[in-house]
PDB file of N, CA and C in Angstrom:
ATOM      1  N   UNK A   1       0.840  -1.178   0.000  1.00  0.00           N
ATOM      2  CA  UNK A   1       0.000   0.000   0.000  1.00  0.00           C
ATOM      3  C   UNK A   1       0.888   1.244   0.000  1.00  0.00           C
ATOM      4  N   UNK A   2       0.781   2.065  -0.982  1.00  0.00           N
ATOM      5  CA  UNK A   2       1.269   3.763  -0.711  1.00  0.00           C
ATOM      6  C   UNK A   2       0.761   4.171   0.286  1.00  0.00           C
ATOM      7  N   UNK A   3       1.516   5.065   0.954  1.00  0.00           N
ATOM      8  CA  UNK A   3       1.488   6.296   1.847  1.00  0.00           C
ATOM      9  C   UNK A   3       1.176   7.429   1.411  1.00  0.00           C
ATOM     10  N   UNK A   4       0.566   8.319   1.510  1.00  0.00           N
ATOM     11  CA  UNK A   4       0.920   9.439   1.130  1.00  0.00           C
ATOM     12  C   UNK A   4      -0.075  10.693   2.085  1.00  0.00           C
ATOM     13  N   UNK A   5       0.033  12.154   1.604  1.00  0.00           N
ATOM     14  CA  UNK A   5      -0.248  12.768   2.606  1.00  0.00           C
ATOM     15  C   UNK A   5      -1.084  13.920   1.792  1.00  0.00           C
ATOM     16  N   UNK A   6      -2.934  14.430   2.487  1.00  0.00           N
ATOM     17  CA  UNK A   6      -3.030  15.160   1.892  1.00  0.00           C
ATOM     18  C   UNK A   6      -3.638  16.117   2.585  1.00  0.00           C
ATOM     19  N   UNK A   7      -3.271  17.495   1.844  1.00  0.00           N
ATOM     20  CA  UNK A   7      -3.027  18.382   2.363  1.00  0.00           C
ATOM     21  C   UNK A   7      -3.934  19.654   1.943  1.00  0.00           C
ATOM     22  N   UNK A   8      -4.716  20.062   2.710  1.00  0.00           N
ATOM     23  CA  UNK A   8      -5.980  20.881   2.709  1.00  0.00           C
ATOM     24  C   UNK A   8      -5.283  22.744   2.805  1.00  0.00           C
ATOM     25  N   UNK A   9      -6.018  23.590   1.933  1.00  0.00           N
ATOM     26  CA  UNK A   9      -5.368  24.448   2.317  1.00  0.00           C
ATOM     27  C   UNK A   9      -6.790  25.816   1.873  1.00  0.00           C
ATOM     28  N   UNK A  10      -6.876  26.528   3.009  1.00  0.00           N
ATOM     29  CA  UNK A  10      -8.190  27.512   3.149  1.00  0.00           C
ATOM     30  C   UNK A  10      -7.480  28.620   2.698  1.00  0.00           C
ATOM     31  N   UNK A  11      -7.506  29.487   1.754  1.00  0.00           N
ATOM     32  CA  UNK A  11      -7.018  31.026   1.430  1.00  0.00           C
ATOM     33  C   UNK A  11      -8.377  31.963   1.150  1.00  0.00           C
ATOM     34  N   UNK A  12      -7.991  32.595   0.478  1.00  0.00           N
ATOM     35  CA  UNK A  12      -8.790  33.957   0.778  1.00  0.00           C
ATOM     36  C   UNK A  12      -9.732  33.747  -0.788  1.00  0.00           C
ATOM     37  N   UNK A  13      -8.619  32.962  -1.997  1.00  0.00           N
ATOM     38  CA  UNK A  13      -9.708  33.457  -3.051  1.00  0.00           C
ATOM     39  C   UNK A  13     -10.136  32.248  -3.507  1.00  0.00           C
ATOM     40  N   UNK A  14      -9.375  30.933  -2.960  1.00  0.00           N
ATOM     41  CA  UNK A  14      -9.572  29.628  -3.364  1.00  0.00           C
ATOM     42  C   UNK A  14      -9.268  28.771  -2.261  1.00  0.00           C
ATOM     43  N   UNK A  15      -9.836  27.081  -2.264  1.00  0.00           N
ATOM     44  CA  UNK A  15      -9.530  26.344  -1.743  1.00  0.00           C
ATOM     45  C   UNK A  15      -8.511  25.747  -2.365  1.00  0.00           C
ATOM     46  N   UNK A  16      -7.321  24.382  -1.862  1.00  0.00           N
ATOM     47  CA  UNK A  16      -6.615  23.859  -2.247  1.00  0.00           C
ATOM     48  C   UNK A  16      -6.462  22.619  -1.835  1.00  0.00           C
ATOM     49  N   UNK A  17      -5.756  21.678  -2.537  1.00  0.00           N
ATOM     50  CA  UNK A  17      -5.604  20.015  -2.090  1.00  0.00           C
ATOM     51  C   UNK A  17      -4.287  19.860  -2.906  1.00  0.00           C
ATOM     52  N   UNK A  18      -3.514  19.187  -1.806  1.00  0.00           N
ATOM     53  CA  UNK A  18      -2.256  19.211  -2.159  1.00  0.00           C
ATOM     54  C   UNK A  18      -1.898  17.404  -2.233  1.00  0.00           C
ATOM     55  N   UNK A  19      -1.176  16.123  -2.655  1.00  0.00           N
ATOM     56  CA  UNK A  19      -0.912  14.925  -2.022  1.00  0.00           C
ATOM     57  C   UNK A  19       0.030  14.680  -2.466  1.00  0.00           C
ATOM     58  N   UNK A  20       0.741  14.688  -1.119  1.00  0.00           N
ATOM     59  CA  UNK A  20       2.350  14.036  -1.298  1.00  0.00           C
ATOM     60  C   UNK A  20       2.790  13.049  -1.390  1.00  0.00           C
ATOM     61  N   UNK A  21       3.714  12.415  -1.899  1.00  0.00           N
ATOM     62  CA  UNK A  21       4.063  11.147  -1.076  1.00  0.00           C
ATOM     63  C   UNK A  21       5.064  11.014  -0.038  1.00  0.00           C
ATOM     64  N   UNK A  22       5.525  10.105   0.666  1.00  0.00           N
ATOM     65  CA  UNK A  22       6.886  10.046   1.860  1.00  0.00           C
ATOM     66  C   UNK A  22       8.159  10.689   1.361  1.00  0.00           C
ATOM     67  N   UNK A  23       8.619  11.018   0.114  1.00  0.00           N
ATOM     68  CA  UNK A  23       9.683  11.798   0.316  1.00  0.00           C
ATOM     69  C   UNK A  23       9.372  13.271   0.325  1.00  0.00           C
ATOM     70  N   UNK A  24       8.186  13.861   0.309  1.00  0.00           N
ATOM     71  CA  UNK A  24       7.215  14.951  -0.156  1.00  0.00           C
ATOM     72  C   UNK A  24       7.642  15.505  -1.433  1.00  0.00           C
ATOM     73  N   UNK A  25       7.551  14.080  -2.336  1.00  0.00           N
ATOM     74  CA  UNK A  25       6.847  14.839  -4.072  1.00  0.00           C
ATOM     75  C   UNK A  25       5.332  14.733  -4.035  1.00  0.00           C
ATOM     76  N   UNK A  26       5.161  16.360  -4.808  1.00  0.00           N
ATOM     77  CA  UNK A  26       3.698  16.474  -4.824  1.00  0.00           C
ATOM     78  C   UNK A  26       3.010  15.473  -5.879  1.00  0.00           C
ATOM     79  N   UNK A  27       2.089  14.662  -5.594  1.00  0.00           N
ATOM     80  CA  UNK A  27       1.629  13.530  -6.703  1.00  0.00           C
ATOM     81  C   UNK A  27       0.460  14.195  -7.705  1.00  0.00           C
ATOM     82  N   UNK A  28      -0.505  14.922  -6.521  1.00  0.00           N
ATOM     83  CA  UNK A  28      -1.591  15.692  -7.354  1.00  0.00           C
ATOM     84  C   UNK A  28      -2.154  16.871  -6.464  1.00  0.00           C
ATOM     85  N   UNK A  29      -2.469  17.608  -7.330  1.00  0.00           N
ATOM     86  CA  UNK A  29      -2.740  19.218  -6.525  1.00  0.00           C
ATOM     87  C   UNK A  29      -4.364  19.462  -7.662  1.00  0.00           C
ATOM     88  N   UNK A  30      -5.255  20.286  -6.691  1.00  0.00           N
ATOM     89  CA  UNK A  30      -6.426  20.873  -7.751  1.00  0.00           C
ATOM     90  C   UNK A  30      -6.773  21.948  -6.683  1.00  0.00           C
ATOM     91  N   UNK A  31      -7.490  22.751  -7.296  1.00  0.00           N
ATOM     92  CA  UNK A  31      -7.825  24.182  -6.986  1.00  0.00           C
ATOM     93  C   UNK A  31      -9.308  24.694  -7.382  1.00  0.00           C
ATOM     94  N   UNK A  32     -10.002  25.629  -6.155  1.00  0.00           N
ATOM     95  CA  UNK A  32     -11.528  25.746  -6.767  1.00  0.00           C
ATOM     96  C   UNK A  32     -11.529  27.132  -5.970  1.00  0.00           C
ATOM     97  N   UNK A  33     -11.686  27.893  -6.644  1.00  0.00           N
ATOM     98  CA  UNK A  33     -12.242  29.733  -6.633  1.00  0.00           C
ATOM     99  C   UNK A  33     -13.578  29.481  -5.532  1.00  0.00           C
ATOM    100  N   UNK A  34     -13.330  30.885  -4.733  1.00  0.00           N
ATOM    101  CA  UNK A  34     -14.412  30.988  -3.995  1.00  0.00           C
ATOM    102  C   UNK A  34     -15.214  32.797  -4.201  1.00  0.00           C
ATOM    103  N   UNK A  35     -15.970  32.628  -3.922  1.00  0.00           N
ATOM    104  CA  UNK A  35     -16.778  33.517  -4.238  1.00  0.00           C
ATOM    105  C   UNK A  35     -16.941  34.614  -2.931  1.00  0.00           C
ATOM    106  N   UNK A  36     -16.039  35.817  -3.671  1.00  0.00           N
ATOM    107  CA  UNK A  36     -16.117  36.748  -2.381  1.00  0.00           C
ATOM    108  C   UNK A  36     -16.985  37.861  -2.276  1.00  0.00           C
ATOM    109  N   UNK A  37     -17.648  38.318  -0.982  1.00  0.00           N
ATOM    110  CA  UNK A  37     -18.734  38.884  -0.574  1.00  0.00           C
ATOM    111  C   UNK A  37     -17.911  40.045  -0.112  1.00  0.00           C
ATOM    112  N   UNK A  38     -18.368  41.659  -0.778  1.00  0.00           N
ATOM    113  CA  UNK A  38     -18.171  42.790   0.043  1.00  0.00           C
ATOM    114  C   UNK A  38     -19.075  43.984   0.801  1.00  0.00           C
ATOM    115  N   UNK A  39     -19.606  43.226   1.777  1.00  0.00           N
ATOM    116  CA  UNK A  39     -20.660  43.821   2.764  1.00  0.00           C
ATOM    117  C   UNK A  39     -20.766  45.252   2.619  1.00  0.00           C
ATOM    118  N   UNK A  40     -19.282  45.952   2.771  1.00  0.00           N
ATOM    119  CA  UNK A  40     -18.884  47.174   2.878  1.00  0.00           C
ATOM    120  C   UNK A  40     -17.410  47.613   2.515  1.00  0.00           C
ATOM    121  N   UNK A  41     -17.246  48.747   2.108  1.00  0.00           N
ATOM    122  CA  UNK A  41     -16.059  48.567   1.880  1.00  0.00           C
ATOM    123  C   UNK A  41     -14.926  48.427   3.102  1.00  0.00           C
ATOM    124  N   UNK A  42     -13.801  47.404   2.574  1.00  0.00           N
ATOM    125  CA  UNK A  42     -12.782  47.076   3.384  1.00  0.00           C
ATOM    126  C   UNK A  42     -12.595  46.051   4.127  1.00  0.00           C
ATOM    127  N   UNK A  43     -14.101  45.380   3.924  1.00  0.00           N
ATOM    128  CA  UNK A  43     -14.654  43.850   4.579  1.00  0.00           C
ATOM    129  C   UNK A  43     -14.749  42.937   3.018  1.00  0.00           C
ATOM    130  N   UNK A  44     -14.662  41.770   3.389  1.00  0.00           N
ATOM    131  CA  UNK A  44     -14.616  40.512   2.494  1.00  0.00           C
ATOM    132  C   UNK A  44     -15.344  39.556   3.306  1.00  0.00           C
ATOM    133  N   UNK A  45     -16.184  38.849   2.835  1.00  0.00           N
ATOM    134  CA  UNK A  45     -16.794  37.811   3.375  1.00  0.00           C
ATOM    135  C   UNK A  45     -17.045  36.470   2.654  1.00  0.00           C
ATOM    136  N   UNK A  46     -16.968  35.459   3.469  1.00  0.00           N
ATOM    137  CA  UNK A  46     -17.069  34.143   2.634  1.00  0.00           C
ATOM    138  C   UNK A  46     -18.491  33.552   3.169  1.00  0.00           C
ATOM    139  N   UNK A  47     -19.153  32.774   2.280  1.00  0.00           N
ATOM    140  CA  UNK A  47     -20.048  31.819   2.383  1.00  0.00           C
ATOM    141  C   UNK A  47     -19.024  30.462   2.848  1.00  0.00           C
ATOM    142  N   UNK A  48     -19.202  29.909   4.593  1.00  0.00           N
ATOM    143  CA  UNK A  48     -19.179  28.792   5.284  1.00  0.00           C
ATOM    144  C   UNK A  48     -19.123  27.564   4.017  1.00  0.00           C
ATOM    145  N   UNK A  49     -20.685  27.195   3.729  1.00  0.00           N
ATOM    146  CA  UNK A  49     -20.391  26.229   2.736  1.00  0.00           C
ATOM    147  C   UNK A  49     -19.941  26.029   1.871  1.00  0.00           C
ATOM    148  N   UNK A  50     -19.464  27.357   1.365  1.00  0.00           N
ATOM    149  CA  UNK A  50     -18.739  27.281  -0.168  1.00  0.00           C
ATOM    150  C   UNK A  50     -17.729  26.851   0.291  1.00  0.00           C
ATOM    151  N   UNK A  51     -16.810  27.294   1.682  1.00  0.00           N
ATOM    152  CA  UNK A  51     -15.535  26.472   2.378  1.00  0.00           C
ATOM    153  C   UNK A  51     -15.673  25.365   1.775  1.00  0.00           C
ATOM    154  N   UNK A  52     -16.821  24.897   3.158  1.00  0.00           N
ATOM    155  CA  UNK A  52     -16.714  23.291   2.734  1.00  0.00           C
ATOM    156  C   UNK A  52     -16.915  22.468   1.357  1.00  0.00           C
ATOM    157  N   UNK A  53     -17.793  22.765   0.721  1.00  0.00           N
ATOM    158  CA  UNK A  53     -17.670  22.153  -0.699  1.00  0.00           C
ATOM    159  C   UNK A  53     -16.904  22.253  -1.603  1.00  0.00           C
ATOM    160  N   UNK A  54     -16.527  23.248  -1.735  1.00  0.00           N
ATOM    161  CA  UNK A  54     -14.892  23.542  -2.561  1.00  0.00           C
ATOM    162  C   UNK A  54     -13.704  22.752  -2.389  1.00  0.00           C
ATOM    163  N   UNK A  55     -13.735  22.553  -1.004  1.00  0.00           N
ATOM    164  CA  UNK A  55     -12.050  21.893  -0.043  1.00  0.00           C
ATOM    165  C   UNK A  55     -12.711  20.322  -0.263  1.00  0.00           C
ATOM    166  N   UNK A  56     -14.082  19.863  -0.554  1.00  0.00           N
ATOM    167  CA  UNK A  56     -14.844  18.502  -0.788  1.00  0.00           C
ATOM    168  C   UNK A  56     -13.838  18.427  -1.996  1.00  0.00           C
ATOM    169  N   UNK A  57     -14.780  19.136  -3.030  1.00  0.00           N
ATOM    170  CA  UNK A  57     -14.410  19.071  -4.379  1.00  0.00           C
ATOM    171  C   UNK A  57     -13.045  19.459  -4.378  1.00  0.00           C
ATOM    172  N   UNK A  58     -11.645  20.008  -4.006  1.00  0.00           N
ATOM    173  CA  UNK A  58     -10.688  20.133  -4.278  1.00  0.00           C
ATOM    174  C   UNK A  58     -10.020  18.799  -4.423  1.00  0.00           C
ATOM    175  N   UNK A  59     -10.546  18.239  -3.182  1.00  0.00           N
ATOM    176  CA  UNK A  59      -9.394  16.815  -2.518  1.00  0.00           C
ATOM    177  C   UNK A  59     -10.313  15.469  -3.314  1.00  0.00           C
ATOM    178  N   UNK A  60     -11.039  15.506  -4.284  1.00  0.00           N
ATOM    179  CA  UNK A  60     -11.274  14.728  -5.125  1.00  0.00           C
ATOM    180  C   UNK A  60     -10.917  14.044  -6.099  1.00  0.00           C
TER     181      UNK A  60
END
């Protein structure tokens, strides 16, 4: 069985999924845009579920 390691990552304009293996080469990486909210100016806001379904769908 492979090992390997994967790796979740929350930013500001996208989610990310990273998977390494044991010497940490990256094997596969994907990326999904999130949709940003500006209440007012100087504020940014995210929709919660878009987190979660994005970082779903990233690590797929």
């Amino acid at each position: 069985m492979r090992r390997v390691v994967l790796a979740l990552d929350q930013g500001t304009t996208s989610s990310r999924a990273l998977v390494f293996d044991e010497a940490g080469n990256v094997l596969a990486s994907a990326q999904r845009e999130l949709t940003q909210h500006y209440p007012q100016p100087g504020w940014v806001e995210h929709d919660a579920l878009e987190n979660w379904w994005t970082q779903c769908a990233s690590a797929v």
